[in-house]
PDB file of N, CA and C in Angstrom:
ATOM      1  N   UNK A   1      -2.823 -13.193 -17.044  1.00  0.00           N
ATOM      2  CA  UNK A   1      -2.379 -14.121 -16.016  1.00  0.00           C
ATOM      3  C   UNK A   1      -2.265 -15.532 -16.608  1.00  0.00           C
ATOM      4  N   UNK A   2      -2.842 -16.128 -17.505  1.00  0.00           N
ATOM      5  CA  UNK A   2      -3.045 -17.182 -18.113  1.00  0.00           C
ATOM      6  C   UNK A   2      -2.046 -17.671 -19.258  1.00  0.00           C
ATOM      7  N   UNK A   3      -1.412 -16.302 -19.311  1.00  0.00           N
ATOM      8  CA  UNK A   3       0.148 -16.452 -20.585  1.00  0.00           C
ATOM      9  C   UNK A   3       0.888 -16.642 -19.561  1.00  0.00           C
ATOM     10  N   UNK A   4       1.104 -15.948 -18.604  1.00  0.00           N
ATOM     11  CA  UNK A   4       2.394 -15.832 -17.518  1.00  0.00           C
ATOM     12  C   UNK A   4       2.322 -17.731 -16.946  1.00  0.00           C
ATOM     13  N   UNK A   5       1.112 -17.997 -16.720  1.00  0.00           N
ATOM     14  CA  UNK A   5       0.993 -19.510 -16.157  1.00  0.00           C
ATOM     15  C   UNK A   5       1.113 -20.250 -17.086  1.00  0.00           C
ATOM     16  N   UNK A   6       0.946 -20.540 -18.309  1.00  0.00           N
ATOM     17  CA  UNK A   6       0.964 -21.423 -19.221  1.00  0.00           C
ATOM     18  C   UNK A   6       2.867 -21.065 -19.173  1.00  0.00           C
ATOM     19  N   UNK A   7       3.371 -20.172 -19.438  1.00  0.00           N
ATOM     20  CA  UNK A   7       4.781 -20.320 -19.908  1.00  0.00           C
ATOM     21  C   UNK A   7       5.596 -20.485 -18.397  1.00  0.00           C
ATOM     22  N   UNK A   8       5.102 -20.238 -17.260  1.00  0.00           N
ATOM     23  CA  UNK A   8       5.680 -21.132 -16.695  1.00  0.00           C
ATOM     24  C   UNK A   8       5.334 -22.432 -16.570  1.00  0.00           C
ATOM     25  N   UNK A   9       4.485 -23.141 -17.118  1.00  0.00           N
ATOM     26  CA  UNK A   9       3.871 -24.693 -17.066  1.00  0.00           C
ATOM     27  C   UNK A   9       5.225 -25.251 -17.769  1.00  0.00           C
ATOM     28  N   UNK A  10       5.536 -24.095 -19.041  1.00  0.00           N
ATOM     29  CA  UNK A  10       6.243 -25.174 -20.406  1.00  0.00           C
ATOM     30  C   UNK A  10       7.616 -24.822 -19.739  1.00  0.00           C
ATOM     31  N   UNK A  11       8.320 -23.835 -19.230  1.00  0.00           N
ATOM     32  CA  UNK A  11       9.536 -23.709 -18.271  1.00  0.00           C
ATOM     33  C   UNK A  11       9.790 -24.485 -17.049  1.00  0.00           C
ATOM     34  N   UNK A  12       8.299 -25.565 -16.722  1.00  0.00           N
ATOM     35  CA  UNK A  12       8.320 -26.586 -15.372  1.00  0.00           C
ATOM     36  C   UNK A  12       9.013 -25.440 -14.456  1.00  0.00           C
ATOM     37  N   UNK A  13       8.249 -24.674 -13.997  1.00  0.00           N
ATOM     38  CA  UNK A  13       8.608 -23.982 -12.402  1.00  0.00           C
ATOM     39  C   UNK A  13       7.188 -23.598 -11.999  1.00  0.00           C
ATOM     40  N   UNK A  14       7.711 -24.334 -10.535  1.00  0.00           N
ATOM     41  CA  UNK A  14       6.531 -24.493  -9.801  1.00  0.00           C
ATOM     42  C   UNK A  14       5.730 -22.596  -9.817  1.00  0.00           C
ATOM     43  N   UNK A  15       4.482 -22.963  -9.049  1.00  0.00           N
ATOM     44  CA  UNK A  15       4.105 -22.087  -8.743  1.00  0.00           C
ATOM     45  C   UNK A  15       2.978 -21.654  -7.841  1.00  0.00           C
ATOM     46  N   UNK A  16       2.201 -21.109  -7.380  1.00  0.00           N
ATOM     47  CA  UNK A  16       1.279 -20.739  -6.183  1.00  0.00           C
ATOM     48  C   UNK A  16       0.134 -20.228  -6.665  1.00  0.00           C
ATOM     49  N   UNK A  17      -0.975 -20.098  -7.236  1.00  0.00           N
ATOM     50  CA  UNK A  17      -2.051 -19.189  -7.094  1.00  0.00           C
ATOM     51  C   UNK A  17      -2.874 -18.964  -5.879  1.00  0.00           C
ATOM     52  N   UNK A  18      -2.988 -17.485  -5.631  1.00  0.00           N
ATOM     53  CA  UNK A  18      -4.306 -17.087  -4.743  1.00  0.00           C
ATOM     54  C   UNK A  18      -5.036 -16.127  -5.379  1.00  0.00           C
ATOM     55  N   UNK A  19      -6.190 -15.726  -4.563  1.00  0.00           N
ATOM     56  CA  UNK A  19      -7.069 -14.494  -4.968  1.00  0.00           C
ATOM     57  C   UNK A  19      -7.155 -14.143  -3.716  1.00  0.00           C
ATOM     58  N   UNK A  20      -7.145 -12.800  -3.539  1.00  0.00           N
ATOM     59  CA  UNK A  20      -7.424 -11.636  -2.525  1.00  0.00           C
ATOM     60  C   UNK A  20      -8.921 -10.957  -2.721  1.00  0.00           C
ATOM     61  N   UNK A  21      -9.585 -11.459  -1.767  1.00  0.00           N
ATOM     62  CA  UNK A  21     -11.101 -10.562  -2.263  1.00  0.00           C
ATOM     63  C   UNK A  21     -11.689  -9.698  -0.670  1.00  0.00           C
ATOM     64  N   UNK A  22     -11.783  -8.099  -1.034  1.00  0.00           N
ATOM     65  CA  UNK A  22     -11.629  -7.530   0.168  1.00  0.00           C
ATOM     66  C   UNK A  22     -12.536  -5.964  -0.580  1.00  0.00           C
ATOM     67  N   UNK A  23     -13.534  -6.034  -0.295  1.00  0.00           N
ATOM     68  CA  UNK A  23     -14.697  -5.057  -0.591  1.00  0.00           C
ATOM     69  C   UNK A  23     -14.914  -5.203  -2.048  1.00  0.00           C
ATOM     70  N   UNK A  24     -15.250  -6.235  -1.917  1.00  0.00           N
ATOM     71  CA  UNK A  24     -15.584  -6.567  -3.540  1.00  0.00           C
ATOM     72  C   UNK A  24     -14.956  -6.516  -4.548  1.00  0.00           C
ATOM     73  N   UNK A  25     -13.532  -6.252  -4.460  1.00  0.00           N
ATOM     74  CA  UNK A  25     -12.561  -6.717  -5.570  1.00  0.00           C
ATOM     75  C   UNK A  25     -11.864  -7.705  -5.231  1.00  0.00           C
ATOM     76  N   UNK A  26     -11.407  -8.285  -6.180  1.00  0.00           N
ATOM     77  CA  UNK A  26     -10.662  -9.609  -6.560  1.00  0.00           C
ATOM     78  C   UNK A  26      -9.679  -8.756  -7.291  1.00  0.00           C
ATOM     79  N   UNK A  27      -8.832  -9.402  -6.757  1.00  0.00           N
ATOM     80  CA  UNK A  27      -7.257  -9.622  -7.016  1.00  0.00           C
ATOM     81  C   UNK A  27      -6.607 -10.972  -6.966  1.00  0.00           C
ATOM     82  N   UNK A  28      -6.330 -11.510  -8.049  1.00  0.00           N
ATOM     83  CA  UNK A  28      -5.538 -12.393  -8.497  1.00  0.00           C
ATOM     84  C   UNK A  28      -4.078 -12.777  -8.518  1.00  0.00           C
ATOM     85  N   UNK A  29      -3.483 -13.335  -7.313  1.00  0.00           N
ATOM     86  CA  UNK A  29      -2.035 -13.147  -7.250  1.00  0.00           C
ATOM     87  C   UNK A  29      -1.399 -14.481  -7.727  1.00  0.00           C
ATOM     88  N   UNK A  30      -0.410 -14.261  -8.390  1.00  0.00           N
ATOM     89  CA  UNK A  30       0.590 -15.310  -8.881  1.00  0.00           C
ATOM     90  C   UNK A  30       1.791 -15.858  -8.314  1.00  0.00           C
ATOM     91  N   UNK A  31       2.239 -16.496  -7.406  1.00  0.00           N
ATOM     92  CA  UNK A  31       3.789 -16.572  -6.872  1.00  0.00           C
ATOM     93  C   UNK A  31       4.674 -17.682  -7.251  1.00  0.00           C
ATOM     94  N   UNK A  32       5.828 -17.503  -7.758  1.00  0.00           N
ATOM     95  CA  UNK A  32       7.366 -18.499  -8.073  1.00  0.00           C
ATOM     96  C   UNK A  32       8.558 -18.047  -7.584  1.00  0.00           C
ATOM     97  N   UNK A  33       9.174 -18.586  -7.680  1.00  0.00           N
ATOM     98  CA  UNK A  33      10.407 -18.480  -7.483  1.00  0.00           C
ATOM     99  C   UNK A  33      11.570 -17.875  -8.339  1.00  0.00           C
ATOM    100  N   UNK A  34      12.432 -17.124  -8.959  1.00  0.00           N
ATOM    101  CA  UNK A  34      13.179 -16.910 -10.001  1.00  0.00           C
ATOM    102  C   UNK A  34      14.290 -18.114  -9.778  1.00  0.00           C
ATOM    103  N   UNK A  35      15.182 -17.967 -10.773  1.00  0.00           N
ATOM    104  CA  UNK A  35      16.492 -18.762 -10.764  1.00  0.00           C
ATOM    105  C   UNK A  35      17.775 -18.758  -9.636  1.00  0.00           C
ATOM    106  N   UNK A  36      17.319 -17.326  -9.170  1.00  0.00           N
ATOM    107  CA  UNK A  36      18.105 -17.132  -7.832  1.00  0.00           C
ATOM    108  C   UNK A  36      17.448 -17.314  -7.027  1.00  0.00           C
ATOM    109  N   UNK A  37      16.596 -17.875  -6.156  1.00  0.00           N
ATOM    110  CA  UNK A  37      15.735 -18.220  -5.628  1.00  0.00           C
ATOM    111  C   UNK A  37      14.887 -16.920  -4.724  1.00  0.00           C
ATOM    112  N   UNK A  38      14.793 -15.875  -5.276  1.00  0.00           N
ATOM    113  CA  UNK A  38      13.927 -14.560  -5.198  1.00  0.00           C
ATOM    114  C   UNK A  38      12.606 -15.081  -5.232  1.00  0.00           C
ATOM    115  N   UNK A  39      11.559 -15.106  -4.805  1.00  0.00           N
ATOM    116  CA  UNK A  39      10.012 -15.087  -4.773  1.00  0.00           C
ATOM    117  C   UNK A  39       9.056 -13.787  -5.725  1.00  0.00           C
ATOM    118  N   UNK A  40       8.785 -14.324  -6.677  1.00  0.00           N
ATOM    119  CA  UNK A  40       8.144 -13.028  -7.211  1.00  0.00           C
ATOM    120  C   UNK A  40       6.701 -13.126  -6.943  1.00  0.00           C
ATOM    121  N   UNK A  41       5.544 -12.398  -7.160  1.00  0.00           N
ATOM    122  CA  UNK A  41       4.814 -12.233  -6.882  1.00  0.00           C
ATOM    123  C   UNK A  41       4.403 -11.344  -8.324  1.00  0.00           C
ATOM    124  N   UNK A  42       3.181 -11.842  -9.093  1.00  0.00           N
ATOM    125  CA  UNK A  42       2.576 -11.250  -9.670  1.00  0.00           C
ATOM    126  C   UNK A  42       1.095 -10.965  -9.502  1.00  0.00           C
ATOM    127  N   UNK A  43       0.172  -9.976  -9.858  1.00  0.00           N
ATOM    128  CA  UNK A  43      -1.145  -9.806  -9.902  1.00  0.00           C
ATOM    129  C   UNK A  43      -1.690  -8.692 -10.353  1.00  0.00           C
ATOM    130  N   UNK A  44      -3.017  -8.695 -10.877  1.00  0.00           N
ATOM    131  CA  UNK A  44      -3.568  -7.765 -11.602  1.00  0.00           C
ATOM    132  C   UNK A  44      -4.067  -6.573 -10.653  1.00  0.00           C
ATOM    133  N   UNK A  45      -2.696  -6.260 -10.376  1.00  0.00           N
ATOM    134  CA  UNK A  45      -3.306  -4.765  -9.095  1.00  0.00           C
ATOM    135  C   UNK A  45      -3.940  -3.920  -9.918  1.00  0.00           C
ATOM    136  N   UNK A  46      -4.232  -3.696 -11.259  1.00  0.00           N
ATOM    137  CA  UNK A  46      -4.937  -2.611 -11.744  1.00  0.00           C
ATOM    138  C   UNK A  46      -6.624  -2.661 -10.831  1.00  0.00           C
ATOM    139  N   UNK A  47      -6.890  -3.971 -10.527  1.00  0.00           N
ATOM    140  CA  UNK A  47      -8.154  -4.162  -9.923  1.00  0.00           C
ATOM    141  C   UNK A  47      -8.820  -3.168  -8.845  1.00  0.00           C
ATOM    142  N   UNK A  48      -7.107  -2.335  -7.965  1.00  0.00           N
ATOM    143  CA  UNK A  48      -7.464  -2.189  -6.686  1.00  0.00           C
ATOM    144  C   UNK A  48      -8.097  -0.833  -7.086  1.00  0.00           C
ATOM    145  N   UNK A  49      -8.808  -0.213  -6.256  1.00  0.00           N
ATOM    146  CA  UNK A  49      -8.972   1.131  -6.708  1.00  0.00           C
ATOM    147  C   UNK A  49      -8.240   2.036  -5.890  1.00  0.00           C
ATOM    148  N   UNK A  50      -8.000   2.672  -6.680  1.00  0.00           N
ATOM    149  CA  UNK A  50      -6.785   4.047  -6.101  1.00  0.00           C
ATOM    150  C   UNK A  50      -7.662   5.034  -5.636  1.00  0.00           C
ATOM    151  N   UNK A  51      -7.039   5.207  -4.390  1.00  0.00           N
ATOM    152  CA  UNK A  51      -8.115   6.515  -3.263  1.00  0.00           C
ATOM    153  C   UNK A  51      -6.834   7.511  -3.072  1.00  0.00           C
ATOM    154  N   UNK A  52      -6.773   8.385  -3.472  1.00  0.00           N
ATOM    155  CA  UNK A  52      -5.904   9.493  -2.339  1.00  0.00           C
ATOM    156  C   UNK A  52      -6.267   9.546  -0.820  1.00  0.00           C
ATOM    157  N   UNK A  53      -4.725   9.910  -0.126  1.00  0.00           N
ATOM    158  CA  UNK A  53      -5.237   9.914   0.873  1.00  0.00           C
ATOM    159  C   UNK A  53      -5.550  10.767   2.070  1.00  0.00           C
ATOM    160  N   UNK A  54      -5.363  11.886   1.112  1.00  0.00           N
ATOM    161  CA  UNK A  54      -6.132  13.056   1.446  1.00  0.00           C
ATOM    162  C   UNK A  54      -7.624  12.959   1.604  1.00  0.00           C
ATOM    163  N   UNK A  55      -8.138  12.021   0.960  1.00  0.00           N
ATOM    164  CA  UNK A  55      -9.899  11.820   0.901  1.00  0.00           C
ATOM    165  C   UNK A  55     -10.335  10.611   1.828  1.00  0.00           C
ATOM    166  N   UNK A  56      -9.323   9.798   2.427  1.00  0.00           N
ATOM    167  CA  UNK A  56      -9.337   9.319   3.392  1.00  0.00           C
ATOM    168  C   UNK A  56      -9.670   9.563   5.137  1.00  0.00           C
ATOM    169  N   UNK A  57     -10.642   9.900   5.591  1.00  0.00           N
ATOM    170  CA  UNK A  57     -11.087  10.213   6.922  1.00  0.00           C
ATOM    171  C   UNK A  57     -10.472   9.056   7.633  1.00  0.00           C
ATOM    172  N   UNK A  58      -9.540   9.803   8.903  1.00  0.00           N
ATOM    173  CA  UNK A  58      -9.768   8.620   9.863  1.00  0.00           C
ATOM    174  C   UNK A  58      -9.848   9.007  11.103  1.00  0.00           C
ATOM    175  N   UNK A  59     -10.021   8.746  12.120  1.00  0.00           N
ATOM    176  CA  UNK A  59     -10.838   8.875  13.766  1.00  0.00           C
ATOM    177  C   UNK A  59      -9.712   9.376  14.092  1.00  0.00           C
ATOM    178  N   UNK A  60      -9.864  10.680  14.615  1.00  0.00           N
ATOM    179  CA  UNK A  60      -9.145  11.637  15.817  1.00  0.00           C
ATOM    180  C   UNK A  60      -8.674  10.505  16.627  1.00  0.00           C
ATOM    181  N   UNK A  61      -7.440  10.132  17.142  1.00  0.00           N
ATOM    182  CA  UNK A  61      -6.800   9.999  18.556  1.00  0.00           C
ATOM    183  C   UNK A  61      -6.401  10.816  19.301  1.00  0.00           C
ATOM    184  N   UNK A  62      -6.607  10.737  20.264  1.00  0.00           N
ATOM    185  CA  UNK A  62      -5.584  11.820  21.273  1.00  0.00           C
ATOM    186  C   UNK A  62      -4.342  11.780  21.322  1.00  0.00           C
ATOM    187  N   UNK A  63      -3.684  10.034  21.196  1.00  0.00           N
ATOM    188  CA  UNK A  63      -2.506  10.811  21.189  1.00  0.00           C
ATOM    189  C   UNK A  63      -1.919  10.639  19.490  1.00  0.00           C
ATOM    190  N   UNK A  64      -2.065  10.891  19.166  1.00  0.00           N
ATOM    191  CA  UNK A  64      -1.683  11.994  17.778  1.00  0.00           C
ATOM    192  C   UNK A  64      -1.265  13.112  17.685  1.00  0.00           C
ATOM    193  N   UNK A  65      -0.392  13.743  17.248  1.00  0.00           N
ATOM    194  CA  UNK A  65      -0.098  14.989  17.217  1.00  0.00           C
ATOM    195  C   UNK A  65      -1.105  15.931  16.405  1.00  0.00           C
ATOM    196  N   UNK A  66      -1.524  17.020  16.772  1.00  0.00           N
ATOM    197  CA  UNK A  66      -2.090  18.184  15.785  1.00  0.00           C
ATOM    198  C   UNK A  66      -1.249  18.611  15.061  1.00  0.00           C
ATOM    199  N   UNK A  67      -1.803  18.853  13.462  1.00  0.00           N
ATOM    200  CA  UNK A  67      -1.035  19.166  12.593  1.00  0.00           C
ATOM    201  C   UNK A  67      -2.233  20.894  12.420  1.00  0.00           C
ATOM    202  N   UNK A  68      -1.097  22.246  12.152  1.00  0.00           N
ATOM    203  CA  UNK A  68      -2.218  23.253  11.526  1.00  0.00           C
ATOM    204  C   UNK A  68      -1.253  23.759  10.792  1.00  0.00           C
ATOM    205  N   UNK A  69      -1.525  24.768  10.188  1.00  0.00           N
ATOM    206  CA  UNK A  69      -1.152  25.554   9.283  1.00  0.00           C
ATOM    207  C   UNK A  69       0.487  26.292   9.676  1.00  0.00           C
ATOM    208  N   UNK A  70       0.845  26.343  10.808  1.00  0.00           N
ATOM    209  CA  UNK A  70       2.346  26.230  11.076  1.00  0.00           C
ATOM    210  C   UNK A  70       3.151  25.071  11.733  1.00  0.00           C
ATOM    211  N   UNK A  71       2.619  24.246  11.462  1.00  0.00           N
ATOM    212  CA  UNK A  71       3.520  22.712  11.910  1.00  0.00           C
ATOM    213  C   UNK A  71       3.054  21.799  10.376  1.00  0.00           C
ATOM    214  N   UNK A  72       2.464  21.700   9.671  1.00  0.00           N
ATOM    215  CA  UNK A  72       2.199  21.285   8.779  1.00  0.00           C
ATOM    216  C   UNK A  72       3.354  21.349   7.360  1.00  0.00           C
ATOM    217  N   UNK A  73       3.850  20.453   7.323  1.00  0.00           N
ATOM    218  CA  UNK A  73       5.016  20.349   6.012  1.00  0.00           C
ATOM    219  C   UNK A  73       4.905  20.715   4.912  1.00  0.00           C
ATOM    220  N   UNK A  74       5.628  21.829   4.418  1.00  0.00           N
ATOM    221  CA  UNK A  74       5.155  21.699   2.956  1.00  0.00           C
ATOM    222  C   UNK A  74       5.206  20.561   2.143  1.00  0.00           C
ATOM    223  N   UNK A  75       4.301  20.905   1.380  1.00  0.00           N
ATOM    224  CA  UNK A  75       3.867  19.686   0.461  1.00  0.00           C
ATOM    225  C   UNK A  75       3.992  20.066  -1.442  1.00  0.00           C
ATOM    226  N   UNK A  76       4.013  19.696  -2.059  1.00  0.00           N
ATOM    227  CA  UNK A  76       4.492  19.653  -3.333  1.00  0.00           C
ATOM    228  C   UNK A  76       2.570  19.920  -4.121  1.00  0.00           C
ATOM    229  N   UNK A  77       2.158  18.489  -3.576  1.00  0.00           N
ATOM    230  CA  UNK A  77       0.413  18.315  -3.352  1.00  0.00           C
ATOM    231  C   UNK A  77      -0.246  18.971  -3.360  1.00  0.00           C
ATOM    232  N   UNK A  78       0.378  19.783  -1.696  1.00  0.00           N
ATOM    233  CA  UNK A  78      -1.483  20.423  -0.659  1.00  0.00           C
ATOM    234  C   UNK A  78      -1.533  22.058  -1.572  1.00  0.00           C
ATOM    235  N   UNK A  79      -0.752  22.255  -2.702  1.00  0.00           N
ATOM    236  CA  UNK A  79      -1.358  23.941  -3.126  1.00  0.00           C
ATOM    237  C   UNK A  79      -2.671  23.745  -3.527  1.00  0.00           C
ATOM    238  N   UNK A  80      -3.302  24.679  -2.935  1.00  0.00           N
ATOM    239  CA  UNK A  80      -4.464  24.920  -3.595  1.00  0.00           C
ATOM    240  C   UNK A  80      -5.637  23.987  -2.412  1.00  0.00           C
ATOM    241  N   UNK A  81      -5.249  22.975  -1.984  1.00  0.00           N
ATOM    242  CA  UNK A  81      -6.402  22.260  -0.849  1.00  0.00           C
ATOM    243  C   UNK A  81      -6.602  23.178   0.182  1.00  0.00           C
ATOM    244  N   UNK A  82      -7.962  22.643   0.825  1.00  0.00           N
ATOM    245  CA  UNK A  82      -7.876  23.069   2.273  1.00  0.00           C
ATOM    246  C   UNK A  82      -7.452  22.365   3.206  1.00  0.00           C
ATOM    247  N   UNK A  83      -7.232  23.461   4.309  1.00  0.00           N
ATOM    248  CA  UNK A  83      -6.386  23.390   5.443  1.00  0.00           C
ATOM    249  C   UNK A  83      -7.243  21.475   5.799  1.00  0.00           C
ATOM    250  N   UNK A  84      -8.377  21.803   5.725  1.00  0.00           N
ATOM    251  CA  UNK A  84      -8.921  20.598   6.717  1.00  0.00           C
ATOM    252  C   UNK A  84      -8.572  18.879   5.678  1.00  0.00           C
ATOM    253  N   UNK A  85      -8.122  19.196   4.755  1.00  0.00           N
ATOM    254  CA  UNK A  85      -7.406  18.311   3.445  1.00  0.00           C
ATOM    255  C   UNK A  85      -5.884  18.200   3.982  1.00  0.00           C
ATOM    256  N   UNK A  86      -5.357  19.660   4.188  1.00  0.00           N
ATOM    257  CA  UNK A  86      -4.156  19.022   4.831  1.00  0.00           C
ATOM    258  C   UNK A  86      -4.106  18.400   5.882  1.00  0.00           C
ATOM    259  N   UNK A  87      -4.847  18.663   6.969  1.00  0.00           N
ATOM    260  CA  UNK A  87      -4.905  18.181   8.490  1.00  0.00           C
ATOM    261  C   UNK A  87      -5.101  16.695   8.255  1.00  0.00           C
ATOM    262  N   UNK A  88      -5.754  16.049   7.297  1.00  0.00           N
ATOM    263  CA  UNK A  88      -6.121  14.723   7.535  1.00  0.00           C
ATOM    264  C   UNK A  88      -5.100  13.757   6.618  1.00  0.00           C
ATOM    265  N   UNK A  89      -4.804  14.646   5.653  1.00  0.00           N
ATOM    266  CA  UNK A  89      -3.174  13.784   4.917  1.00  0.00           C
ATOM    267  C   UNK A  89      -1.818  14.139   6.168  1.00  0.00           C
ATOM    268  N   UNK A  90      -2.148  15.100   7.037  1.00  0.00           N
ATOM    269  CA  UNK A  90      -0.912  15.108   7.457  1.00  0.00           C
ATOM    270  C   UNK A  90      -0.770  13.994   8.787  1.00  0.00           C
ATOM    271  N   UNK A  91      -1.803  13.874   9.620  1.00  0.00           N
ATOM    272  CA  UNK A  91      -2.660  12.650  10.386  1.00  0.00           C
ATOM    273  C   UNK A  91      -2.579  11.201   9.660  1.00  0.00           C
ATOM    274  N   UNK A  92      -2.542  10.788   8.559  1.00  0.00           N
ATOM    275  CA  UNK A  92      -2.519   9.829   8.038  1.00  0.00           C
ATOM    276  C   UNK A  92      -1.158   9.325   7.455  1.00  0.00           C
ATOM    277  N   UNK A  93      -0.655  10.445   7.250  1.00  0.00           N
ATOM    278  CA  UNK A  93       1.082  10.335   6.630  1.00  0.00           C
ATOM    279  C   UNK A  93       2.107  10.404   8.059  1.00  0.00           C
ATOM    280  N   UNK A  94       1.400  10.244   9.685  1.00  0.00           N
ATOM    281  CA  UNK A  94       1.989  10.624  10.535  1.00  0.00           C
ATOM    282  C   UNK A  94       1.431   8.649  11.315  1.00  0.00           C
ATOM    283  N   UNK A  95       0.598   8.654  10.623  1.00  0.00           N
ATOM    284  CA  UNK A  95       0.093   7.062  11.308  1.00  0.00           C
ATOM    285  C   UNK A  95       0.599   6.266  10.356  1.00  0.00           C
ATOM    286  N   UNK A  96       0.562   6.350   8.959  1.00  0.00           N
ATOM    287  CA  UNK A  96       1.628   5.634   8.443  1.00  0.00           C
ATOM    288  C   UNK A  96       3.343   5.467   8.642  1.00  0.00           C
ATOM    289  N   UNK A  97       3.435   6.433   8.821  1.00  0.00           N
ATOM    290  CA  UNK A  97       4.984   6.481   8.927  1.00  0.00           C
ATOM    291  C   UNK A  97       5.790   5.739  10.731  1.00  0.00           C
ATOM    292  N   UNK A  98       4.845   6.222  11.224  1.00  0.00           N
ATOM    293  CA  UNK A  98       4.693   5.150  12.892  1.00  0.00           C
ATOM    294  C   UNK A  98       4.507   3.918  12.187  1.00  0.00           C
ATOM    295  N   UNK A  99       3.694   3.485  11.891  1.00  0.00           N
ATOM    296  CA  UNK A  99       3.869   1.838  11.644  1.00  0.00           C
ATOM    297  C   UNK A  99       4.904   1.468  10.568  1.00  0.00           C
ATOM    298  N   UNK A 100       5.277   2.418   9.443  1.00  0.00           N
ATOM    299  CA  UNK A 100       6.386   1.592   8.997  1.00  0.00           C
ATOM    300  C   UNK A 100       8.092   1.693   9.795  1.00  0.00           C
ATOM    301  N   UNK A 101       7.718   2.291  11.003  1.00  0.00           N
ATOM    302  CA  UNK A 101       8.697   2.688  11.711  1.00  0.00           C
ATOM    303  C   UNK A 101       8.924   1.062  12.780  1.00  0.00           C
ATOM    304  N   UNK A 102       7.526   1.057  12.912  1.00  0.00           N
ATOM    305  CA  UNK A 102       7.172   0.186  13.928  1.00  0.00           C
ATOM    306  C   UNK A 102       7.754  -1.356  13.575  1.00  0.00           C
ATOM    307  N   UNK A 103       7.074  -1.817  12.114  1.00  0.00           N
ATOM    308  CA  UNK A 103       7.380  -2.829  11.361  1.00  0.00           C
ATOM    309  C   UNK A 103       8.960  -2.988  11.058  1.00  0.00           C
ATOM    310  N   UNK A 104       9.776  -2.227  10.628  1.00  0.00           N
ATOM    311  CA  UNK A 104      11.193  -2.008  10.596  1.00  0.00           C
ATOM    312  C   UNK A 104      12.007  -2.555  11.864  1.00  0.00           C
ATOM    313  N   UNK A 105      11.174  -2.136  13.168  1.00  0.00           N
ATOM    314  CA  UNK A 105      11.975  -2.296  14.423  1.00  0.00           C
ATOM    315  C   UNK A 105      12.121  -3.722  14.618  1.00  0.00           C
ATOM    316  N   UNK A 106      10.284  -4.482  14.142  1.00  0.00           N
ATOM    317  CA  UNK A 106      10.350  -5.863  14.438  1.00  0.00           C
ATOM    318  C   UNK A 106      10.963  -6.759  13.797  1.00  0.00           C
ATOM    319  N   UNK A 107      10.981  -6.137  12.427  1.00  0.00           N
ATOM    320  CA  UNK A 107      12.010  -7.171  11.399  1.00  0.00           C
ATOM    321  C   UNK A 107      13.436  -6.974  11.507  1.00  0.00           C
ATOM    322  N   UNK A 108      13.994  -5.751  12.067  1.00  0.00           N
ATOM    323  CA  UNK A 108      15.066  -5.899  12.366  1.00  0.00           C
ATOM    324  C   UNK A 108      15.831  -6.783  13.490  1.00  0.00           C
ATOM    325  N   UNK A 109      14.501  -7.056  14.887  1.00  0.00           N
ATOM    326  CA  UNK A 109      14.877  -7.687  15.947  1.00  0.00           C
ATOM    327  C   UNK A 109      14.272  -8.991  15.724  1.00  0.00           C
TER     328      UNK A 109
END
């Protein structure tokens, strides 16, 4: 991070630092501008730790759909997991996909 900032110091373009600190990692983000006036964003995401999200539990809703073993998508992934591995990636890939559905609607309007 300290090469990327020094050579934009000697290129004079502005720039932004923050840190993101959120269960005990730090993440270090960098932001400028390019020549087309694009916003880049750099940082040492190696920091974050990578979870599958199959190993991710999250709280039953009701209204959620049930996913079982004949409504459940094939997956490239789930060979070899259990059913109760698929049920909770398929619950989580069904609450993600609602909110990036959701987010889309608002930035579009």
């Amino acid at each position: 991070m300290d090469l990327i900032i020094q050579r934009l110091n000697e290129m004079n373009v502005e720039y932004v630092t923050a840190t993101v600190k959120e269960g005990g990692v730090n993440v270090d983000q960098l932001f400028f501008h390019d020549p087309d006036g694009n916003m880049i964003e750099i940082c040492n995401c190696q920091n974050i730790p990578i979870i599958p999200l199959s190993s991710c539990p999250i709280k039953k809703l009701s209204n959620l759909p049930t996913f079982d073993q004949k409504t459940m998508p094939n997956s490239l992934y789930g060979k070899g997991s259990s059913s109760k591995e698929k049920y909770c990636g398929g619950e989580m890939e069904y609450v993600m996909m609602e909110s990036l559905a959701m987010n889309i609607i608002d930035i579009s309007f």
